[in-house]
C-alpha atoms as a PDB file:
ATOM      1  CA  UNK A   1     -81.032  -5.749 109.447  1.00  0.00           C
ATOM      2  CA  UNK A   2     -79.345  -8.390 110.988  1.00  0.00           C
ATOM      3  CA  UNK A   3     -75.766  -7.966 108.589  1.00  0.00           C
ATOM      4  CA  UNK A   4     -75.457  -4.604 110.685  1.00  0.00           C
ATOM      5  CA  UNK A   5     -75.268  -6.135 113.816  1.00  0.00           C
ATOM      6  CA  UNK A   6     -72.226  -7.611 112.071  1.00  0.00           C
ATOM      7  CA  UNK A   7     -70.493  -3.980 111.601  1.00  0.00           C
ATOM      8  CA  UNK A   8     -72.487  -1.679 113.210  1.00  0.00           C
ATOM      9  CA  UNK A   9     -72.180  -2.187 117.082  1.00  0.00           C
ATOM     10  CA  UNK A  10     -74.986  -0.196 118.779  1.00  0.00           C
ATOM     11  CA  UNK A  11     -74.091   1.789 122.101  1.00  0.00           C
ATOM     12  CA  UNK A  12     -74.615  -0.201 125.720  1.00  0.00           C
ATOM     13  CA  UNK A  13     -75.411   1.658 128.604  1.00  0.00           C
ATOM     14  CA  UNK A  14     -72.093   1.897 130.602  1.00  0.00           C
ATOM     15  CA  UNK A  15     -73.350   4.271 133.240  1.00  0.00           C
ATOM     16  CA  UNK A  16     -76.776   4.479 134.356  1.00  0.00           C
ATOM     17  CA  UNK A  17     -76.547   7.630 136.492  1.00  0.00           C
ATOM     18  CA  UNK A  18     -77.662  10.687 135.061  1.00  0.00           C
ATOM     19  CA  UNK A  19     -78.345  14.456 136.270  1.00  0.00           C
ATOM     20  CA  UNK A  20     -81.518  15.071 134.667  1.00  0.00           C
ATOM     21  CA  UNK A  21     -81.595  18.727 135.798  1.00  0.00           C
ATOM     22  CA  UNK A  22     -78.348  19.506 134.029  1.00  0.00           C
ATOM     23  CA  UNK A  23     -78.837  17.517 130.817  1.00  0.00           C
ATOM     24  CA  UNK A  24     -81.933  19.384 130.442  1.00  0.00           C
ATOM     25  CA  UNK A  25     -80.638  22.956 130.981  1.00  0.00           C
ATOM     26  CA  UNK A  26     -77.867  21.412 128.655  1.00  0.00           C
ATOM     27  CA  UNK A  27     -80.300  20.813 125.770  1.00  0.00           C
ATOM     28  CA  UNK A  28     -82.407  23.747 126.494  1.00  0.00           C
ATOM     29  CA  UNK A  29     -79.225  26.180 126.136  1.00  0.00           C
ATOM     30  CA  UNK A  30     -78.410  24.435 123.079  1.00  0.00           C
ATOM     31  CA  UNK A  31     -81.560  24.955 121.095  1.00  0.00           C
ATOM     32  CA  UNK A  32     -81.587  28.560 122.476  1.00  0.00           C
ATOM     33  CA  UNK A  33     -77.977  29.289 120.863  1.00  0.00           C
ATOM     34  CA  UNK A  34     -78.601  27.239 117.499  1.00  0.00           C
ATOM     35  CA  UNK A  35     -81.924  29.194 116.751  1.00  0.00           C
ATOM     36  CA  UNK A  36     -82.856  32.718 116.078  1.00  0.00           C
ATOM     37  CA  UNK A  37     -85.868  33.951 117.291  1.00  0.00           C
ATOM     38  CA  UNK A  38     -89.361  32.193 115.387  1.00  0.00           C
ATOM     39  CA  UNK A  39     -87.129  30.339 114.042  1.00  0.00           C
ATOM     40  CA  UNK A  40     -86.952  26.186 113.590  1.00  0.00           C
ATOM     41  CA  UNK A  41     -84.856  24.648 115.731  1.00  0.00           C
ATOM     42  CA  UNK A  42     -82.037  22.304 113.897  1.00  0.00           C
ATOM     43  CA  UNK A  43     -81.987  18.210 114.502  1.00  0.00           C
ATOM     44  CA  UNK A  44     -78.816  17.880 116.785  1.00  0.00           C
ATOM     45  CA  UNK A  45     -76.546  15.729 118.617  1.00  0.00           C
ATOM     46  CA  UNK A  46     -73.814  16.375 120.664  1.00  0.00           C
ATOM     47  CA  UNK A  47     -71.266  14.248 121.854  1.00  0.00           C
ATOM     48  CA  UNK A  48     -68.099  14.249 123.422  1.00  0.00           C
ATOM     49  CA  UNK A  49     -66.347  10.975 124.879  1.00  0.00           C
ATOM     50  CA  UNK A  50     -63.464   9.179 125.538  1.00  0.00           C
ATOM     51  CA  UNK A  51     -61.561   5.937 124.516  1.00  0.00           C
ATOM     52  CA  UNK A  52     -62.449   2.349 126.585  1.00  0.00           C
ATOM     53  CA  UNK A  53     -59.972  -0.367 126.917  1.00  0.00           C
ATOM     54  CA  UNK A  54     -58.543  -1.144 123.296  1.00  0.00           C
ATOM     55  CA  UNK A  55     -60.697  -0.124 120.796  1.00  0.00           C
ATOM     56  CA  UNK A  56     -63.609   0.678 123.040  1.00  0.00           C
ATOM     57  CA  UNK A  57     -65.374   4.320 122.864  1.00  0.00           C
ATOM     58  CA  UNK A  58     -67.424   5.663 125.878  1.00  0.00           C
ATOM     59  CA  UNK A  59     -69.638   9.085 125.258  1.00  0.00           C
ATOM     60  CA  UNK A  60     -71.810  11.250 126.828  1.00  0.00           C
ATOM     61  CA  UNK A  61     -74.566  12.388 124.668  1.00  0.00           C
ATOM     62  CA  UNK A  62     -77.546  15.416 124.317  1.00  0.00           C
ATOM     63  CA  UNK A  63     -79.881  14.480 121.512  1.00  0.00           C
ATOM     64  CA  UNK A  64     -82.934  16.592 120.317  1.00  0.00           C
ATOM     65  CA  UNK A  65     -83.005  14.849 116.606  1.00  0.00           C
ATOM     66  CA  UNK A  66     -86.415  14.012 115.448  1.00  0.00           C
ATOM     67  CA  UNK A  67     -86.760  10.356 115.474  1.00  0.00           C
ATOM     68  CA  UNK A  68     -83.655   8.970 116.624  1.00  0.00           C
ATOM     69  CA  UNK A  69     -83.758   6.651 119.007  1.00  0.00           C
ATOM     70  CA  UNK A  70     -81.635   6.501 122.696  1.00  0.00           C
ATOM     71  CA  UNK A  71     -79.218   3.953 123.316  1.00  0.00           C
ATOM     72  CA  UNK A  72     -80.199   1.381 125.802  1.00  0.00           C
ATOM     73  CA  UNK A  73     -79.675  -1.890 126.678  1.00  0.00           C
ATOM     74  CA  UNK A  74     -82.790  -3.741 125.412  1.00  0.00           C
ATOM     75  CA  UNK A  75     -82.917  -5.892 122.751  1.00  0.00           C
ATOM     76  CA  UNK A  76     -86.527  -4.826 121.844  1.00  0.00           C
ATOM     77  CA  UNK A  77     -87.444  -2.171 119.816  1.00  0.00           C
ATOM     78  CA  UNK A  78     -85.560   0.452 116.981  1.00  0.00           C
ATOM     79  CA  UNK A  79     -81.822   0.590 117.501  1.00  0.00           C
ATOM     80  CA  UNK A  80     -79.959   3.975 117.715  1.00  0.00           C
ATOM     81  CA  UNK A  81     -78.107   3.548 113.897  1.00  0.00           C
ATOM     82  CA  UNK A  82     -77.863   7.327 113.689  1.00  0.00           C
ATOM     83  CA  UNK A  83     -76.020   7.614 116.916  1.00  0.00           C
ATOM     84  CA  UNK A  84     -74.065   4.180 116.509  1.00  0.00           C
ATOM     85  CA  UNK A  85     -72.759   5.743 113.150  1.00  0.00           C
ATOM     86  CA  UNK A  86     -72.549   9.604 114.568  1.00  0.00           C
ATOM     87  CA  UNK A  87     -70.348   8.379 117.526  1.00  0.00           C
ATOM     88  CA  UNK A  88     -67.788   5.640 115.839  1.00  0.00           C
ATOM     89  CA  UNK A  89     -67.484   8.772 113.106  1.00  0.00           C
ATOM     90  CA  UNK A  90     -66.608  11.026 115.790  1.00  0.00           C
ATOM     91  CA  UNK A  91     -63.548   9.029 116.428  1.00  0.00           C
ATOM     92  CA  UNK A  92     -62.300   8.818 112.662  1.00  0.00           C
ATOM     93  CA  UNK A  93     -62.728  12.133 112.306  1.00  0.00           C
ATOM     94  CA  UNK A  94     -61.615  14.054 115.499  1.00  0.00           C
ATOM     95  CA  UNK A  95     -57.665  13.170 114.106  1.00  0.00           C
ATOM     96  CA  UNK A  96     -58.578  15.090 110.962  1.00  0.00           C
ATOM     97  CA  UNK A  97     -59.807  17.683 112.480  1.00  0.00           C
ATOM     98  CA  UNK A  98     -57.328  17.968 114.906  1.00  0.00           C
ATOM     99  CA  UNK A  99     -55.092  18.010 112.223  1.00  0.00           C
ATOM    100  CA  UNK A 100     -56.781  20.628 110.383  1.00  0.00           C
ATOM    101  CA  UNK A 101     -56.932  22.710 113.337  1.00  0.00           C
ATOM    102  CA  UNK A 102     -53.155  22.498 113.567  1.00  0.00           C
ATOM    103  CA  UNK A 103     -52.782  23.536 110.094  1.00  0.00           C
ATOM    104  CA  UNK A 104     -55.344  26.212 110.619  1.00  0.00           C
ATOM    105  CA  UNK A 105     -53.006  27.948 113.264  1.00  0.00           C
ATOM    106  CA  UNK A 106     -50.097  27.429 111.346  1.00  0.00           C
ATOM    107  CA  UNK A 107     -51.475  29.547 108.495  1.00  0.00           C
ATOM    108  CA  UNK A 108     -52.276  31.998 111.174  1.00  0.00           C
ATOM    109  CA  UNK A 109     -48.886  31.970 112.124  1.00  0.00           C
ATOM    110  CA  UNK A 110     -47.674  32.307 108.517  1.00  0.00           C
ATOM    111  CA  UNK A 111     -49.361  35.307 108.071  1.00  0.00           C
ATOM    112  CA  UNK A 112     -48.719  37.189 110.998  1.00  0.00           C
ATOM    113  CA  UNK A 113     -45.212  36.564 109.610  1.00  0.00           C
ATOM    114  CA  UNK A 114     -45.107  37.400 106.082  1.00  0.00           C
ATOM    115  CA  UNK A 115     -47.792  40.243 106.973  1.00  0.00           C
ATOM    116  CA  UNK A 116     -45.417  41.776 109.442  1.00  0.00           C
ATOM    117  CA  UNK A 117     -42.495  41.199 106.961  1.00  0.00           C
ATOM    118  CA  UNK A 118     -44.534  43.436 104.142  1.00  0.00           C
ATOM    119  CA  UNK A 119     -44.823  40.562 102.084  1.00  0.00           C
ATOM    120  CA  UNK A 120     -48.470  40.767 101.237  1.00  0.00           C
ATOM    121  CA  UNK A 121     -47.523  39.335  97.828  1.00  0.00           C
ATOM    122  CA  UNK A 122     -46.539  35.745  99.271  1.00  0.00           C
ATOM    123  CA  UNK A 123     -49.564  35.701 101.794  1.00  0.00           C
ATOM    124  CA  UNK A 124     -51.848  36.109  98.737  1.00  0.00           C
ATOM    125  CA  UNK A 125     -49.789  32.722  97.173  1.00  0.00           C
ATOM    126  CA  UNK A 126     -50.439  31.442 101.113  1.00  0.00           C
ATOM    127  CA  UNK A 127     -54.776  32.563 101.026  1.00  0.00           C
ATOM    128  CA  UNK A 128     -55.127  30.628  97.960  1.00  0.00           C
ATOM    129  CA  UNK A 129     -54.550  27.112  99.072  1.00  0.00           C
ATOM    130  CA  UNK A 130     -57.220  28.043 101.703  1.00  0.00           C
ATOM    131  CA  UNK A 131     -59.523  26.732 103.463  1.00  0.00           C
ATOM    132  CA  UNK A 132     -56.845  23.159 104.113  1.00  0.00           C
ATOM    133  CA  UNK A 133     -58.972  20.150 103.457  1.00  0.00           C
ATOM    134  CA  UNK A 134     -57.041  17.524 105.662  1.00  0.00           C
ATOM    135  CA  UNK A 135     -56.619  13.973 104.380  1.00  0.00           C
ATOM    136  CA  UNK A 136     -56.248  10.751 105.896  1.00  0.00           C
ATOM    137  CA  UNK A 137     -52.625   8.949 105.313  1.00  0.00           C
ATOM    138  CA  UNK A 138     -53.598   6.572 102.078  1.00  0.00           C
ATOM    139  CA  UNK A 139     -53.481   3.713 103.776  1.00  0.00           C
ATOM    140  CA  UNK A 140     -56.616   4.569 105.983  1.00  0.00           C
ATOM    141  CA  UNK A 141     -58.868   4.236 102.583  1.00  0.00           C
ATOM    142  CA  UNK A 142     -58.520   0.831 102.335  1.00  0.00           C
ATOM    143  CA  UNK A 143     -60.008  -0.124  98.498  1.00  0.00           C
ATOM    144  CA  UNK A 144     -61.474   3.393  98.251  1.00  0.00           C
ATOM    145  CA  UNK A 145     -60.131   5.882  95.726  1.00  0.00           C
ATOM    146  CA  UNK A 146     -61.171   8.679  98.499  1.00  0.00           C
ATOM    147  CA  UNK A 147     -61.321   9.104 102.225  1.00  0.00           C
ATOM    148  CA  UNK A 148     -65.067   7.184 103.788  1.00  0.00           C
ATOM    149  CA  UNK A 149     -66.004  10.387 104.926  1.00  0.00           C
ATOM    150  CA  UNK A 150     -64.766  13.848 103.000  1.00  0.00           C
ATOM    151  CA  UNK A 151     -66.060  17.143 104.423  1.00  0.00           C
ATOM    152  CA  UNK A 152     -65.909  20.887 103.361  1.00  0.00           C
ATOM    153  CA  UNK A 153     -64.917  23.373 106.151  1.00  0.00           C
ATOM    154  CA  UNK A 154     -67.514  26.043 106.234  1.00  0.00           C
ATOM    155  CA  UNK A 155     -65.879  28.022 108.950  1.00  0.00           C
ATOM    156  CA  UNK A 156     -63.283  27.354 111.979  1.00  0.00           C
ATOM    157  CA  UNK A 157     -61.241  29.545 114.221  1.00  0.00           C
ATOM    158  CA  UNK A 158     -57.976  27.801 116.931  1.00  0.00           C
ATOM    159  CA  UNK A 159     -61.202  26.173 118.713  1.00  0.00           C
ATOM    160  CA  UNK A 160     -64.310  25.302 116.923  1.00  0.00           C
ATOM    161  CA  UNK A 161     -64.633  24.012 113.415  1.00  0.00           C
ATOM    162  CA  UNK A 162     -68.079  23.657 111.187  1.00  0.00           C
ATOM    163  CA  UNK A 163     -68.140  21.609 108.190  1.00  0.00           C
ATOM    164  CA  UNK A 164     -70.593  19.588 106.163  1.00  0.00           C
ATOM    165  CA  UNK A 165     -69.776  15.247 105.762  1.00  0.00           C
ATOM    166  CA  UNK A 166     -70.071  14.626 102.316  1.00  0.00           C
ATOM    167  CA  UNK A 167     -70.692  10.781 102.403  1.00  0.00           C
ATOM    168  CA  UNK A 168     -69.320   8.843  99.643  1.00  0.00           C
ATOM    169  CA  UNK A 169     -72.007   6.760  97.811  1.00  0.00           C
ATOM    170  CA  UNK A 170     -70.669   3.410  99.101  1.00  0.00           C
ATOM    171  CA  UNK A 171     -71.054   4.979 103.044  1.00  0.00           C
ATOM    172  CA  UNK A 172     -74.510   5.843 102.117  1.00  0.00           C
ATOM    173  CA  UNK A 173     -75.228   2.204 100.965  1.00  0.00           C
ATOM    174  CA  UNK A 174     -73.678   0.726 103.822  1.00  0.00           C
ATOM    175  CA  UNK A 175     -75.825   3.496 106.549  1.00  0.00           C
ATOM    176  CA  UNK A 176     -79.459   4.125 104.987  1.00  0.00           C
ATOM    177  CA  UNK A 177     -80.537   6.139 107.283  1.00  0.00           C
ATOM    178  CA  UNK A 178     -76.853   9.021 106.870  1.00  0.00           C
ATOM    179  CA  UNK A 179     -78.006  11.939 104.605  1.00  0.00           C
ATOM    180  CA  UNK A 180     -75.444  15.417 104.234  1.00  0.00           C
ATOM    181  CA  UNK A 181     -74.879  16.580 107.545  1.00  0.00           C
ATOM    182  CA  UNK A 182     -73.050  19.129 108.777  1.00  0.00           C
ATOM    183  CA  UNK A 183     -71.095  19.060 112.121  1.00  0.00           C
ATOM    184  CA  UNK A 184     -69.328  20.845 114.265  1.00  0.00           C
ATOM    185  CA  UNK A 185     -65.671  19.776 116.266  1.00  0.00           C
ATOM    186  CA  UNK A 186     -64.410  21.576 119.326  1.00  0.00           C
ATOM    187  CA  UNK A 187     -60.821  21.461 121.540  1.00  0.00           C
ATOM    188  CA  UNK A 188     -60.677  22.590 124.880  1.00  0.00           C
ATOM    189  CA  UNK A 189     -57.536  21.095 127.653  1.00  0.00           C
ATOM    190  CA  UNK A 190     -56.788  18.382 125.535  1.00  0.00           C
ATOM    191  CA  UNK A 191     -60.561  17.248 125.238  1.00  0.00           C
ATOM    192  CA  UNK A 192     -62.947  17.133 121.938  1.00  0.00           C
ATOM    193  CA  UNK A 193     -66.664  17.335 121.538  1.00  0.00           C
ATOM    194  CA  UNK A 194     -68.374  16.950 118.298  1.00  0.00           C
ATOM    195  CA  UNK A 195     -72.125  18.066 117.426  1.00  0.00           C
ATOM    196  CA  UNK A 196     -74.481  16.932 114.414  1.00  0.00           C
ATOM    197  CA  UNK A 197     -77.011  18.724 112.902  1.00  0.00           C
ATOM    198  CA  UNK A 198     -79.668  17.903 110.191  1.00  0.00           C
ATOM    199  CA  UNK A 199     -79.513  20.988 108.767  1.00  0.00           C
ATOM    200  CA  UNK A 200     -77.249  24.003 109.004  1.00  0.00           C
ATOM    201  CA  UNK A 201     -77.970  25.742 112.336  1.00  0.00           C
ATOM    202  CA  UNK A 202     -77.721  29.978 113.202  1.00  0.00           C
ATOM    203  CA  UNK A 203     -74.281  30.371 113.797  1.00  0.00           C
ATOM    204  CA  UNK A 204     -74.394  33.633 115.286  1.00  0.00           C
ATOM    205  CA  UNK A 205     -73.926  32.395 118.637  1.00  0.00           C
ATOM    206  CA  UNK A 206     -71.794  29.412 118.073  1.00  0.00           C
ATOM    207  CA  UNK A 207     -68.803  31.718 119.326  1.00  0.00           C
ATOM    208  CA  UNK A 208     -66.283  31.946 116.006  1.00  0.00           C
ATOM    209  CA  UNK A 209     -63.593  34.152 117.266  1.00  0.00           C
ATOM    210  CA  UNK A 210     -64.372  34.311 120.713  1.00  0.00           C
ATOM    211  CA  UNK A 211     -62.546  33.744 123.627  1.00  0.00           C
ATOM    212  CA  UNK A 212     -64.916  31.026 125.273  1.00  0.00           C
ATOM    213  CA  UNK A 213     -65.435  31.435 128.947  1.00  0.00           C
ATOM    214  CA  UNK A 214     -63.271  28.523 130.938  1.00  0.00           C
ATOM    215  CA  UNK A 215     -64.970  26.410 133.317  1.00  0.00           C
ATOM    216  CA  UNK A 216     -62.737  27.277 136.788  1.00  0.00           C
ATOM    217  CA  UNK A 217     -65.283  26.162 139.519  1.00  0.00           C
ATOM    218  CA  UNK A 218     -65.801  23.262 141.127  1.00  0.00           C
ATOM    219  CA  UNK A 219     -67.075  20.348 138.915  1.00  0.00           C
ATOM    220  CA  UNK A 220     -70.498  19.915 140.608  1.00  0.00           C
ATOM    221  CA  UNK A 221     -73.588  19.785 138.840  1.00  0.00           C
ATOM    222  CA  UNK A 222     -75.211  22.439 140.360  1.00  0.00           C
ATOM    223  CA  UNK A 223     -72.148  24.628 139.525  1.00  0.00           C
ATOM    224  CA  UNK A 224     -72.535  23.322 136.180  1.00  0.00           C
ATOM    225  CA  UNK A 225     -75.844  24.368 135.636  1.00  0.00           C
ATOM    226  CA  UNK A 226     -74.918  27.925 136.851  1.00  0.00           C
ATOM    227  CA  UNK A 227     -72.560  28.013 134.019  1.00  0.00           C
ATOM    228  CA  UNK A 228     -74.507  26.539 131.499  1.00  0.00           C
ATOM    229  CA  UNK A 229     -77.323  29.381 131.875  1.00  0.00           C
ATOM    230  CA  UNK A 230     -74.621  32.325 131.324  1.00  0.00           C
ATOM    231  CA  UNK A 231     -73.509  30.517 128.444  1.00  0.00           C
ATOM    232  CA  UNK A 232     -72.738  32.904 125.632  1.00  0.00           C
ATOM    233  CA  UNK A 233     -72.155  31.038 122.625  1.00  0.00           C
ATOM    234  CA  UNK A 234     -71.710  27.290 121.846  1.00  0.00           C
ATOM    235  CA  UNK A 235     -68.115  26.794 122.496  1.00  0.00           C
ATOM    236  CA  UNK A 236     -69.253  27.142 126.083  1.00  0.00           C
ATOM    237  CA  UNK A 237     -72.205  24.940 125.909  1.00  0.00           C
ATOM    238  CA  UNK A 238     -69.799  22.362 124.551  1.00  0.00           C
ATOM    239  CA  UNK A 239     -67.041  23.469 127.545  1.00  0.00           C
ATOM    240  CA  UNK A 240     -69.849  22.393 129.606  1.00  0.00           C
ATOM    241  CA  UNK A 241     -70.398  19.233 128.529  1.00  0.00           C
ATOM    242  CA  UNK A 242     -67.108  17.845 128.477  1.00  0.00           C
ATOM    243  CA  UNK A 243     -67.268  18.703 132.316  1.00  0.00           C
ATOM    244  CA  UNK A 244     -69.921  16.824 132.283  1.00  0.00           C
ATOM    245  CA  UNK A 245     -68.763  13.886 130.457  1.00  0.00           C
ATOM    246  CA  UNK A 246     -65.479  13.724 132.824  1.00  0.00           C
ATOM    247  CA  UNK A 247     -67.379  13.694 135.825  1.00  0.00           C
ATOM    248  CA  UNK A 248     -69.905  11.320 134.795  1.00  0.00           C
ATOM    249  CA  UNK A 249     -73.026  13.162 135.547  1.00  0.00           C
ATOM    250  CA  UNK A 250     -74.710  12.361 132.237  1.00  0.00           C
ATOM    251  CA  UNK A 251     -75.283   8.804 131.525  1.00  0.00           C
ATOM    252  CA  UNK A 252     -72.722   7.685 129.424  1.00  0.00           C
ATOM    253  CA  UNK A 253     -73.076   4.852 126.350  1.00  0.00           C
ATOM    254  CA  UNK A 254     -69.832   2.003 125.254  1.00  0.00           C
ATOM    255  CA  UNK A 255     -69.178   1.046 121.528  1.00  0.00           C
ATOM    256  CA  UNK A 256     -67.224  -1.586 122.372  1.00  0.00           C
ATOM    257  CA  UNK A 257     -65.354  -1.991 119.091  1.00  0.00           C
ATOM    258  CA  UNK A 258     -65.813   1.438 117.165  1.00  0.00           C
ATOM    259  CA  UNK A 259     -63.186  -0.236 114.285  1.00  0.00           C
ATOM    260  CA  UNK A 260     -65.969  -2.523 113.171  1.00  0.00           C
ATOM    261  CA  UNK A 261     -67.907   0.072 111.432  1.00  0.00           C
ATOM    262  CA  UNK A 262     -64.533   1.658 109.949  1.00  0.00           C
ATOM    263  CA  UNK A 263     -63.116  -1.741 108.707  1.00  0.00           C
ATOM    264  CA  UNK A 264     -65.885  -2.619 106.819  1.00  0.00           C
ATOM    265  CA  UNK A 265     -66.472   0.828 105.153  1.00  0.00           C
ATOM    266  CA  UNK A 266     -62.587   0.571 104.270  1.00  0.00           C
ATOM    267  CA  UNK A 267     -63.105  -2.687 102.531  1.00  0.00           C
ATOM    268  CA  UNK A 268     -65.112  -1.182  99.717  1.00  0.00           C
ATOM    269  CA  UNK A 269     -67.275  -4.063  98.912  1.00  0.00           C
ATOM    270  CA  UNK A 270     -71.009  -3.058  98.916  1.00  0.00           C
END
């Protein structure tokens, strides 16, 4: 236990002040659009943050996963490992997925070409190197013959992307406690917010396609818990809590050195 202290920084409380009314309609509305009815409701966490000073990360999170443990700053106790690794992955792989975003509407944009051109012939060339799998520039594997974390892109539209982490034996040896998850990565204004999920969640309602509802009221909390309960799928949940994270009225965690945890898993010793 004590090597990960070494590599695995654990989140500090870097604001204490937190709207407990709105994180709770926050979570509430999220279980209510990852569920069907009877059905069991999915281990998540949802982040979405910011970078801190050099290589600093600070995040706002809503957790309902079974047995993970909240950041805080006592020394007593479990430590949060799943959300320590969950959040300095987040950073790794929001470039990736921005990139594959980027790609995604570019193939969009081929199409509506070639398809408007009457060339159905190339497109069908195009739809076979789908769905893009973006990959980190070599360099970022360190001693690894593949990327730390790999993932397969279950479904994405301009906005929102779902995909599954494959972790690579050595990441599994280095986190016990990581198992196959699968994730979710949204854009909205030039701000990201990632969710994890134990298992793969009813994505009826997670808004593929959809024109999400934009935030255009004042940035209260009350205003943001108006919002929240018309939510209509999860883009909009997720709209809501990057409000929420850039006006602070969540408590918000610091990794102060989110590289650690990449550096060492790039060095491929075990």
């Amino acid at each position: 236990m004590a090597k990960k202290k070494k590599y695995l920084i654990m989140p500090v409380v870097h604001s204490k002040f937190n709207d407990k009314e709105l994180e709770d309609s926050l979570v509430n509305k999220s279980r209510n659009l990852l569920t069907k009815e009877k059905g069991d409701v999915p281990s998540f966490i949802f982040l979405s943050g910011s970078f801190f000073d050099i290589k600093g990360f600070v995040y706002t999170g809503l957790r309902a996963w079974k047995g993970a443990v909240k950041p805080s700053n006592k020394d007593e106790g479990r430590r949060p490992l799943l959300e320590a690794t969950f959040a300095s992955l987040s950073v790794y792989l929001s470039s990736l997925l921005a990139l594959q975003a980027d790609f995604f509407f570019a193939y969009q944009e081929i199409q509506d070409i070639l398809l408007d051109k009457k060339r159905e012939d190339l497109w069908t060339i195009v739809e076979e190197k789908l769905p893009f799998i973006s990959l980190p520039p070599r360099e970022m594997y360190g001693n690894q013959v593949s990327p730390i974390s790999p993932y397969f892109v279950i479904e994405q539209d301009e906005e929102l992307t779902l995909g599954e982490i494959y972790p690579s034996a050595y990441l599994t040896n280095i986190i016990k406690s990581i198992k196959t998850r699968f994730f979710v990565f949204f854009q909205y204004e030039g701000y990201s917010a990632f969710g994890f999920f134990d298992s793969l969640p009813d994505r009826s309602k997670f808004g593929f396609e959809e024109k999400a509802r934009p935030f255009e009221a004042e940035p209260t909390p009350e205003n943001l818990i108006e919002y929240t309960g018309k939510t209509k799928n999860l883009k909009e949940l997720l709209i809501a809590l990057i409000e929420a994270h850039n006006n602070a009225y969540l408590e918000q965690f610091l990794i102060p050195d989110y590289e650690l945890l990449l550096n060492k898993l790039l060095e491929g010793e075990t």
